[in-house]
Protein backbone atom coordinates (compact mmCIF):
# COMPACT_ATOMS: atom_id res chain seq x y z
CA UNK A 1 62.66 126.50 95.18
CA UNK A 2 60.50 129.23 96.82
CA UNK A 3 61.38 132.70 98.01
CA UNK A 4 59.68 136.24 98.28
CA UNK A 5 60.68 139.44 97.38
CA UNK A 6 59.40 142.79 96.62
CA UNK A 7 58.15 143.67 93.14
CA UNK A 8 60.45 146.14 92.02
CA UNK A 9 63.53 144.73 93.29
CA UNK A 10 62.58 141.94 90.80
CA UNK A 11 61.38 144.06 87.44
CA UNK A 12 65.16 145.47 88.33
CA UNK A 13 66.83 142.80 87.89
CA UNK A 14 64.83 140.79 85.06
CA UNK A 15 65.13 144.08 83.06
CA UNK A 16 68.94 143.45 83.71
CA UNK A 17 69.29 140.39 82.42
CA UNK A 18 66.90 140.36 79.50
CA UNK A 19 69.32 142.60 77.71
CA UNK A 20 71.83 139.50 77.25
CA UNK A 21 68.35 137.48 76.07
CA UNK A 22 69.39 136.49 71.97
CA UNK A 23 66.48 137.71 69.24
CA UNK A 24 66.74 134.33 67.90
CA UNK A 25 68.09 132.17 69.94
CA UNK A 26 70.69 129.38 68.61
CA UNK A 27 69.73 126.89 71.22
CA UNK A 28 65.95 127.11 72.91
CA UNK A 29 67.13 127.07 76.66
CA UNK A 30 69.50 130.51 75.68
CA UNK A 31 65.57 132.13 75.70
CA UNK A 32 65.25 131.23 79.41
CA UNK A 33 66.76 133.43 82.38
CA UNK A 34 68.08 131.03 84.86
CA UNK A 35 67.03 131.44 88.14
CA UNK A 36 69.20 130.30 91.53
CA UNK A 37 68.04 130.68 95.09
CA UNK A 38 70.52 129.84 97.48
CA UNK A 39 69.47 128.90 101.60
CA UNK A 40 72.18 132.70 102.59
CA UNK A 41 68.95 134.58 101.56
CA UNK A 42 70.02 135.71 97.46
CA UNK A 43 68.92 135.33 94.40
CA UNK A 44 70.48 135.37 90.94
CA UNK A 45 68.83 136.37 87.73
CA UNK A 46 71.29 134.97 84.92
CA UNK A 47 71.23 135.17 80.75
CA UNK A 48 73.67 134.64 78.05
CA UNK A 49 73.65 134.33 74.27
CA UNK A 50 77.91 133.50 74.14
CA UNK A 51 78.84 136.91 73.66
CA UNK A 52 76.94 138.73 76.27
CA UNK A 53 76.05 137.55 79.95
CA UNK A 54 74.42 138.99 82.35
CA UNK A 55 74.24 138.56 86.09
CA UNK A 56 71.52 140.36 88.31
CA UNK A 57 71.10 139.28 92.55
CA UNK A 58 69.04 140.60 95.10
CA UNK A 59 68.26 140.01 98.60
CA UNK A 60 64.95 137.91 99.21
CA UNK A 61 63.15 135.50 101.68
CA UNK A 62 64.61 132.41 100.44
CA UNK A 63 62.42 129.47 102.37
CA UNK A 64 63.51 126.54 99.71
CA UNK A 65 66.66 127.08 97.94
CA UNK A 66 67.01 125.74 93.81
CA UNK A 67 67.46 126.85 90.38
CA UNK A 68 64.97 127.05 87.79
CA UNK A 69 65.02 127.90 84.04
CA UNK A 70 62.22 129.87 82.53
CA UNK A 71 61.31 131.97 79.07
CA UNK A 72 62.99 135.30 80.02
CA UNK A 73 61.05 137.22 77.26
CA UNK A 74 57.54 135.79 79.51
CA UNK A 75 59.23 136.90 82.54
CA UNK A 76 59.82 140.29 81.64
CA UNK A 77 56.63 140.88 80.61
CA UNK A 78 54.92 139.59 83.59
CA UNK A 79 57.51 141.24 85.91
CA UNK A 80 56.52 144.89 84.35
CA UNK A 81 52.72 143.86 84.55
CA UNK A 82 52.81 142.83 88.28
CA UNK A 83 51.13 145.00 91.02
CA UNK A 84 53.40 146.69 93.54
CA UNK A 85 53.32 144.32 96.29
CA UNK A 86 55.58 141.02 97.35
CA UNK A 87 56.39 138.46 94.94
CA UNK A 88 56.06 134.89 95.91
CA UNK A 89 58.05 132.62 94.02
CA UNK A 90 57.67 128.60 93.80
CA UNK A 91 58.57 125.92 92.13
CA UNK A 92 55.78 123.14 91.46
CA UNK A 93 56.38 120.04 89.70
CA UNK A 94 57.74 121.39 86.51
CA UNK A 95 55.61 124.76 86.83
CA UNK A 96 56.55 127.44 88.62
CA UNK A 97 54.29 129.84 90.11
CA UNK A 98 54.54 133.64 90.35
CA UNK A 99 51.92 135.45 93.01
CA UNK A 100 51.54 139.09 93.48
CA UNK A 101 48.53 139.83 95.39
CA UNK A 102 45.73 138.86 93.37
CA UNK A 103 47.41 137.64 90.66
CA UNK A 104 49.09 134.64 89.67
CA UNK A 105 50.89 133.25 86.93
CA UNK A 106 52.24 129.95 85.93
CA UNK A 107 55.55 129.21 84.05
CA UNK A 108 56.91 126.28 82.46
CA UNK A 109 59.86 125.43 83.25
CA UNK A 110 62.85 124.60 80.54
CA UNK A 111 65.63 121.75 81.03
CA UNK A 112 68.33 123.71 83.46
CA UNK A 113 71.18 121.35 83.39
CA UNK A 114 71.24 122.08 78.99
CA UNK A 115 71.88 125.81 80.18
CA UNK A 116 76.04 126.97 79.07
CA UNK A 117 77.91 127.96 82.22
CA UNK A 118 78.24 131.31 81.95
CA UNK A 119 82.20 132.67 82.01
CA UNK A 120 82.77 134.06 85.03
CA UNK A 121 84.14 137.76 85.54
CA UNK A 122 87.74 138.59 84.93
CA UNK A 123 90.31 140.45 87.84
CA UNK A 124 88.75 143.71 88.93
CA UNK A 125 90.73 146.36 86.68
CA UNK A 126 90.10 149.56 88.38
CA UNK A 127 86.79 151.46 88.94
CA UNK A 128 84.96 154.42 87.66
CA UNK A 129 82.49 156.51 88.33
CA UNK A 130 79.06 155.53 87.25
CA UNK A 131 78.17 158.92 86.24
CA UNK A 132 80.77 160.00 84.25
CA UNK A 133 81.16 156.56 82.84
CA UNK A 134 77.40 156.62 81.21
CA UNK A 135 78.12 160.26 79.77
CA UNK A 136 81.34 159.21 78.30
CA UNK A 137 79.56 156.55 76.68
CA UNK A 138 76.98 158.57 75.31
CA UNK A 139 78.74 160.74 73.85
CA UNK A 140 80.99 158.01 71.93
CA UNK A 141 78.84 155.71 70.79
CA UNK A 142 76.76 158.64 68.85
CA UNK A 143 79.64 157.56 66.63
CA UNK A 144 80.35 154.31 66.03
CA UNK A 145 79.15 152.73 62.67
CA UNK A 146 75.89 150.43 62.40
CA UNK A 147 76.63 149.00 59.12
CA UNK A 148 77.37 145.44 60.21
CA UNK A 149 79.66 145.17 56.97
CA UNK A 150 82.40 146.57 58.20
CA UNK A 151 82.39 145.20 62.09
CA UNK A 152 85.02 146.85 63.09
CA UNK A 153 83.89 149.90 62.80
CA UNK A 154 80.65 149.34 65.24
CA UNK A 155 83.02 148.58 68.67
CA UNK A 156 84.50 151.31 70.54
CA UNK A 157 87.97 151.20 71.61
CA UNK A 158 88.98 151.14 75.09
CA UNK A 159 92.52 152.53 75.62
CA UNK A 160 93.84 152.47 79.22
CA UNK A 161 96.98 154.03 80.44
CA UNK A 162 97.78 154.22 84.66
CA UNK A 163 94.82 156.28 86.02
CA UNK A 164 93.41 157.54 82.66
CA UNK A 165 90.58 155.78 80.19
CA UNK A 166 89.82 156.82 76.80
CA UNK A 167 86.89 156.13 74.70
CA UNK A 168 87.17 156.34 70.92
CA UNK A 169 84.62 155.23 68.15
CA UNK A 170 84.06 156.25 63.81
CA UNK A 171 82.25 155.59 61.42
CA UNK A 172 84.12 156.75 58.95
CA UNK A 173 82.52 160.27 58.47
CA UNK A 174 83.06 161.35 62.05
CA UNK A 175 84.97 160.33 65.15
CA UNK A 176 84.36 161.11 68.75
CA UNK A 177 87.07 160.49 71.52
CA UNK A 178 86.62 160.97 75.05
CA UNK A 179 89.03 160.90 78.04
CA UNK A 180 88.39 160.38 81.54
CA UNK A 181 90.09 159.78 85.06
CA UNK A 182 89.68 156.90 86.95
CA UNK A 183 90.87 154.79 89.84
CA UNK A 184 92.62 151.45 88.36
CA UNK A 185 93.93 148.78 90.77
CA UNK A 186 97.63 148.48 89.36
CA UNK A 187 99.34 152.08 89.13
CA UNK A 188 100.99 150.89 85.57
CA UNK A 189 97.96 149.40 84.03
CA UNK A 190 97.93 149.49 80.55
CA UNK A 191 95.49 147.46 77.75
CA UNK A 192 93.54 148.25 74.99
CA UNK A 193 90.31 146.65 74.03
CA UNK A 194 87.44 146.63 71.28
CA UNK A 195 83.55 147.12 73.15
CA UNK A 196 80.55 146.16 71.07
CA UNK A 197 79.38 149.87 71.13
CA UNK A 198 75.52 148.78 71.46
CA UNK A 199 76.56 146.25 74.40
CA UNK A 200 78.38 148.93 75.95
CA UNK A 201 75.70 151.79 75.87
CA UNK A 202 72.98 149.22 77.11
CA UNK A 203 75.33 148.39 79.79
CA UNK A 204 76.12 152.15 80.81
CA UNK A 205 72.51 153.08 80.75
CA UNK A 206 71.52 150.06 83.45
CA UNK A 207 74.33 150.70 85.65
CA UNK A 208 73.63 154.08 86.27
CA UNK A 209 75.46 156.24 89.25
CA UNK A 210 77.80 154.54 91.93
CA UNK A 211 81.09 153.18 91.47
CA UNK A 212 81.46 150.98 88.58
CA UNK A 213 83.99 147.87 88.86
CA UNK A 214 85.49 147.61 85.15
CA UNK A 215 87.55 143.74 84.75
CA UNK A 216 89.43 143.17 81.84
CA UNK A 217 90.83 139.58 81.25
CA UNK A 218 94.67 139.25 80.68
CA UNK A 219 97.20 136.84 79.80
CA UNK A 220 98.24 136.09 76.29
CA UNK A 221 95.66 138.69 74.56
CA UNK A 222 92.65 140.38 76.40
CA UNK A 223 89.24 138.81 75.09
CA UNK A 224 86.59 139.38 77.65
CA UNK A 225 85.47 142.90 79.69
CA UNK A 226 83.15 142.54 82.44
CA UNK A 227 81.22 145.69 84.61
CA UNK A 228 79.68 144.75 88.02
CA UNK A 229 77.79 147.78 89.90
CA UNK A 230 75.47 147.01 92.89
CA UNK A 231 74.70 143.69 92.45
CA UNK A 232 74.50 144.13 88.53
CA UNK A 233 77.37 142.14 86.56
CA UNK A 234 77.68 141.98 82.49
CA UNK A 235 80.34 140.16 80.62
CA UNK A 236 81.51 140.50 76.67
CA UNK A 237 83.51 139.13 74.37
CA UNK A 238 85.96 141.63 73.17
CA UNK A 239 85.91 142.30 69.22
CA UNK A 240 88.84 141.08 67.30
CA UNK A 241 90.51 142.76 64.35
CA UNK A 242 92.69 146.05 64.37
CA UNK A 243 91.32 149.03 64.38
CA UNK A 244 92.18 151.70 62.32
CA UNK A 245 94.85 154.95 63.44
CA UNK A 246 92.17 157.30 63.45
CA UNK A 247 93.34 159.38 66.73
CA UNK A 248 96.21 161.36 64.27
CA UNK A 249 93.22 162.79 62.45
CA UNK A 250 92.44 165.12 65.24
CA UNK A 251 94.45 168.28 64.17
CA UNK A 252 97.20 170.29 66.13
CA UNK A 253 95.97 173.69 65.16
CA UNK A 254 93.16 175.09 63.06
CA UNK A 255 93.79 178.49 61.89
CA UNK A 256 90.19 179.26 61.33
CA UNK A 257 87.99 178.98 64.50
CA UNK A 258 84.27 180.22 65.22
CA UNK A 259 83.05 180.10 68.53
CA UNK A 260 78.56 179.54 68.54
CA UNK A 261 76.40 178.98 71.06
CA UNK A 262 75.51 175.37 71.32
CA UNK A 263 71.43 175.37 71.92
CA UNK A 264 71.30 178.36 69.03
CA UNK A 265 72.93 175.92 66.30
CA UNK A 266 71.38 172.96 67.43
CA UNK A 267 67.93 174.74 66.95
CA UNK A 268 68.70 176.49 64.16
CA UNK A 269 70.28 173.49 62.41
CA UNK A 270 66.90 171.65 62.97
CA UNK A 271 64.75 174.30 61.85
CA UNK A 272 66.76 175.07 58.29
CA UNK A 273 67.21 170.75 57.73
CA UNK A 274 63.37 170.30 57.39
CA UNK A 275 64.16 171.57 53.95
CA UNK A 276 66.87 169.54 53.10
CA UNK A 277 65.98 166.39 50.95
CA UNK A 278 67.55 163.12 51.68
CA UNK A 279 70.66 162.71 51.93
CA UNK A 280 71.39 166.59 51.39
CA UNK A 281 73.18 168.57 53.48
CA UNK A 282 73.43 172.07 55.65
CA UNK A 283 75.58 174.65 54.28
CA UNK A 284 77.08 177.27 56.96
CA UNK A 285 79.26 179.67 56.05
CA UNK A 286 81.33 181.50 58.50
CA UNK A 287 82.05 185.49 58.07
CA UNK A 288 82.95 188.22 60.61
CA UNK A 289 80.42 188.22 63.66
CA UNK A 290 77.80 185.59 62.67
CA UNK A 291 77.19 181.88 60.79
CA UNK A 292 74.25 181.86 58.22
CA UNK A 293 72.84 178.08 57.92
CA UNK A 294 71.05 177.41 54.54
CA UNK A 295 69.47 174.48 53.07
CA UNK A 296 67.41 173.16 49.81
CA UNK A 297 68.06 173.03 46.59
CA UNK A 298 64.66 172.96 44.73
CA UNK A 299 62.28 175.25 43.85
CA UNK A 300 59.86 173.76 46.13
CA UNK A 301 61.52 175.15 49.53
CA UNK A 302 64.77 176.64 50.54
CA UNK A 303 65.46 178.10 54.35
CA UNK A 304 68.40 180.19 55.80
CA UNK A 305 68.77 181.40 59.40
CA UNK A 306 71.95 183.69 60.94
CA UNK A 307 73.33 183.77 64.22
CA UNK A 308 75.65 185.64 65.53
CA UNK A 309 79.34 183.79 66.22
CA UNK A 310 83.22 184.31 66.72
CA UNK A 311 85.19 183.67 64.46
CA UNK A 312 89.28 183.89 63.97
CA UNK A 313 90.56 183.64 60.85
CA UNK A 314 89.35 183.89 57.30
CA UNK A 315 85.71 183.35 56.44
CA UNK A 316 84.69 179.65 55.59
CA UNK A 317 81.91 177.57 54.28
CA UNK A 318 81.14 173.63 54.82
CA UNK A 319 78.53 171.28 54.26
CA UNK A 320 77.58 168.86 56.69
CA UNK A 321 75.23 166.02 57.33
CA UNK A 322 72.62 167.38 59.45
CA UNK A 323 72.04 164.50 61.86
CA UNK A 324 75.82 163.57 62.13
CA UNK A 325 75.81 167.42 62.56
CA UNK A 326 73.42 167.61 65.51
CA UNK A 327 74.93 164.71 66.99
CA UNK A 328 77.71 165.83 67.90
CA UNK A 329 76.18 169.08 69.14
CA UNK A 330 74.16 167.10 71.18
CA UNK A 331 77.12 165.04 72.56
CA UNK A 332 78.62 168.30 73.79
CA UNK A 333 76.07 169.35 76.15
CA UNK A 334 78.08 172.67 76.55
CA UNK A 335 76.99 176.60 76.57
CA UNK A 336 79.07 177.16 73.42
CA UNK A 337 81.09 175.22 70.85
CA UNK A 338 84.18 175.72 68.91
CA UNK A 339 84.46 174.55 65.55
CA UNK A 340 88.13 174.33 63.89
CA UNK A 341 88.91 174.59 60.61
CA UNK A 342 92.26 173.47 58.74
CA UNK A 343 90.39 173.97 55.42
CA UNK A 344 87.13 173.78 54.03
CA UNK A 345 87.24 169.98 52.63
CA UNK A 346 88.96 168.54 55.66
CA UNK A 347 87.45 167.31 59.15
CA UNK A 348 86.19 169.47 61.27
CA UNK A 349 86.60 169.80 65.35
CA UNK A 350 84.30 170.04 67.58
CA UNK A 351 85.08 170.86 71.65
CA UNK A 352 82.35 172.23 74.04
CA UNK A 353 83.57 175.71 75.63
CA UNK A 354 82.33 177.11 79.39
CA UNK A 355 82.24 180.43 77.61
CA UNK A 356 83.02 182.42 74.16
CA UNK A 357 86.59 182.66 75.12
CA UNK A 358 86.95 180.46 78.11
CA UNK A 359 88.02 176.82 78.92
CA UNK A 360 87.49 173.27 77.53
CA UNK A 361 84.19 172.14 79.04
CA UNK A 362 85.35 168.57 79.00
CA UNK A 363 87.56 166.36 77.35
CA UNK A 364 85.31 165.28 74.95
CA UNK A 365 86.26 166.00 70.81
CA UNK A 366 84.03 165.21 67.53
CA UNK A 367 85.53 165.45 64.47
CA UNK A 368 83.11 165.73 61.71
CA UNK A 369 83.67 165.43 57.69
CA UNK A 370 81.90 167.73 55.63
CA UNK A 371 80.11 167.21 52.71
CA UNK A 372 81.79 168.71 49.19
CA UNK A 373 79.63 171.50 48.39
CA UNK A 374 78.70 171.35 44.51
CA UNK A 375 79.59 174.62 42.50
């Protein structure tokens, strides 16, 4: 094997497929990213750890065509480290060589025919736009649990109906749910799936703008999405298990809104929580023309800051976790926010507003539970 190619058309790609590279690895060749040069001039970066592959190929020189397998954690590093200039490639014996002007490295090479064929990518579903798909994400995922206890809970769950995609994650204490448009291949499509939400915002960050190719597998139960955006392709197992109604939580009405602006609360939220102590939360309370944010209990510090807001209905206080608070703010990435209340203990919404009394900014929702406030 032995082909040339420019420097940053490789760091692309092994940055690709590192991502699908286990932490500890169940097998030693599922450290290695196999490498395949074929004689039509591509090349195809490959990794997998049985959940996860991942698929990256470029264009090169290809003057001997092969496949090699080689530690992917030693190729990422030297990838990032190389000068910006051609990369020669070539297998040696059992080495193989990487040369980048001056510099030149060596590689052993691990036993390719050992390596699991990696599952191949199900019937193109529809397609999306890359943009719009890596916000949507984003904004999810800021809620999906970590605590590996309750699985479940850390996917995000993909329902798709005709030309419309929603995105919905919890972790119990809040829930974010996000619907988009896109372009499916079958007019009636219709599936639902569960996305590991860390594999999924990895995989929305690398894709990046550009049409996005989303395949779902089919048949007797759907158990393996796949993404594929200029030359970049990703497969997952789906998550089994159901997961829970959560989508009736979101209210019909709330007869208590207030309308703030988004930056102002954000700030202000981050300024008053340096007082809070662990695990303590941020008290606003809503009255006639402004919000007044208050935190810490002690005697050692307390802070309070007002700002003015709309608000319809009858004045209200809550208590919220300040993180889970600012990210959902965050999420929004709108000029104001509206917060609805049904009453002070339950869940509160969150939607992003073009102005005080305008439109829905996007269809993007949190849903945030507050914190009892002690007496």
């Amino acid at each position: 094997m032995k082909f040339t190619v420019d420097r940053d058309v490789l760091a692309d790609a092994v940055a690709w497929t590192s991502r699908a590279l286990p932490a500890r690895p169940p097998v030693p060749v599922l450290a290695g990213v196999r490498i395949t040069a074929d004689a039509t001039g591509e090349v195809t970066l490959a990794s997998f750890d049985y959940e996860v592959s991942a698929r990256g190929t470029f264009a090169a020189d290809v003057d001997d065509a092969g496949e090699v397998l080689v530690s992917g954690r030693l190729l990422k590093e030297i990838a990032n480290a190389l000068p910006h200039k051609p990369v020669d490639f070539a297998l040696e014996g059992t080495k193989v060589s990487v040369t980048c002007g001056a510099s030149r490295f060596t590689l052993a090479t691990m036993p390719v025919d050992q390596y699991p064929a990696l599952p191949d990518l199900p019937a193109q579903s529809g397609t999306i736009d890359g943009t719009d798909f890596q916000r949507a994400v984003a904004q999810v995922t800021v809620a999906a649990s970590r605590d590996e206890t309750l699985p479940i809970l850390t996917g995000v769950r993909v329902e798709i109906e005709g030309s419309h995609i929603s995105l919905l994650a919890t972790d119990r204490y809040r829930l974010a749910l996000r619907e988009m448009s896109w372009k499916p291949s079958a007019s009636d499509a219709s599936a639902v799936a569960l996305v590991r939400a860390r594999t999924l915002n990895d995989t929305a960050k690398a894709l990046g703008a550009g049409d996005v190719t989303v395949a779902l597998s089919s048949g007797t139960g759907v158990d393996l999405i796949g993404f594929e955006a200029a030359g970049l392709t990703t497969t997952s197992l789906l998550m089994d298990g159901d997961y829970p109604q959560v989508r009736r939580l979101f209210p019909d009405e709330s007869p208590v809104t207030a309308v703030v602006k988004t930056t102002e609360l954000i700030e202000a939220t981050r300024r008053v929580s340096l007082v809070a102590e662990r695990n303590s939360s941020v008290r606003l309370a809503f009255a006639e023309g402004e919000v007044t944010l208050d935190a810490g209990q002690s005697d050692d510090a307390q802070a309070s800051e007002a700002l003015e807001c709309q608000l319809e209905g009858d004045a209200i206080t809550v208590a919220f976790n300040p993180q889970y608070l600012l990210d959902g703010l965050g999420a929004l990435s709108t000029e104001y926010v509206r917060l609805g209340f049904t009453q002070d203990t339950k869940p509160v919404e969150f939607v992003g507003l073009t102005a005080p009394g305008g439109e829905l900014a996007s269809d993007f929702r949190y849903l945030l539970v507050p914190i009892r406030i002690q007496s």
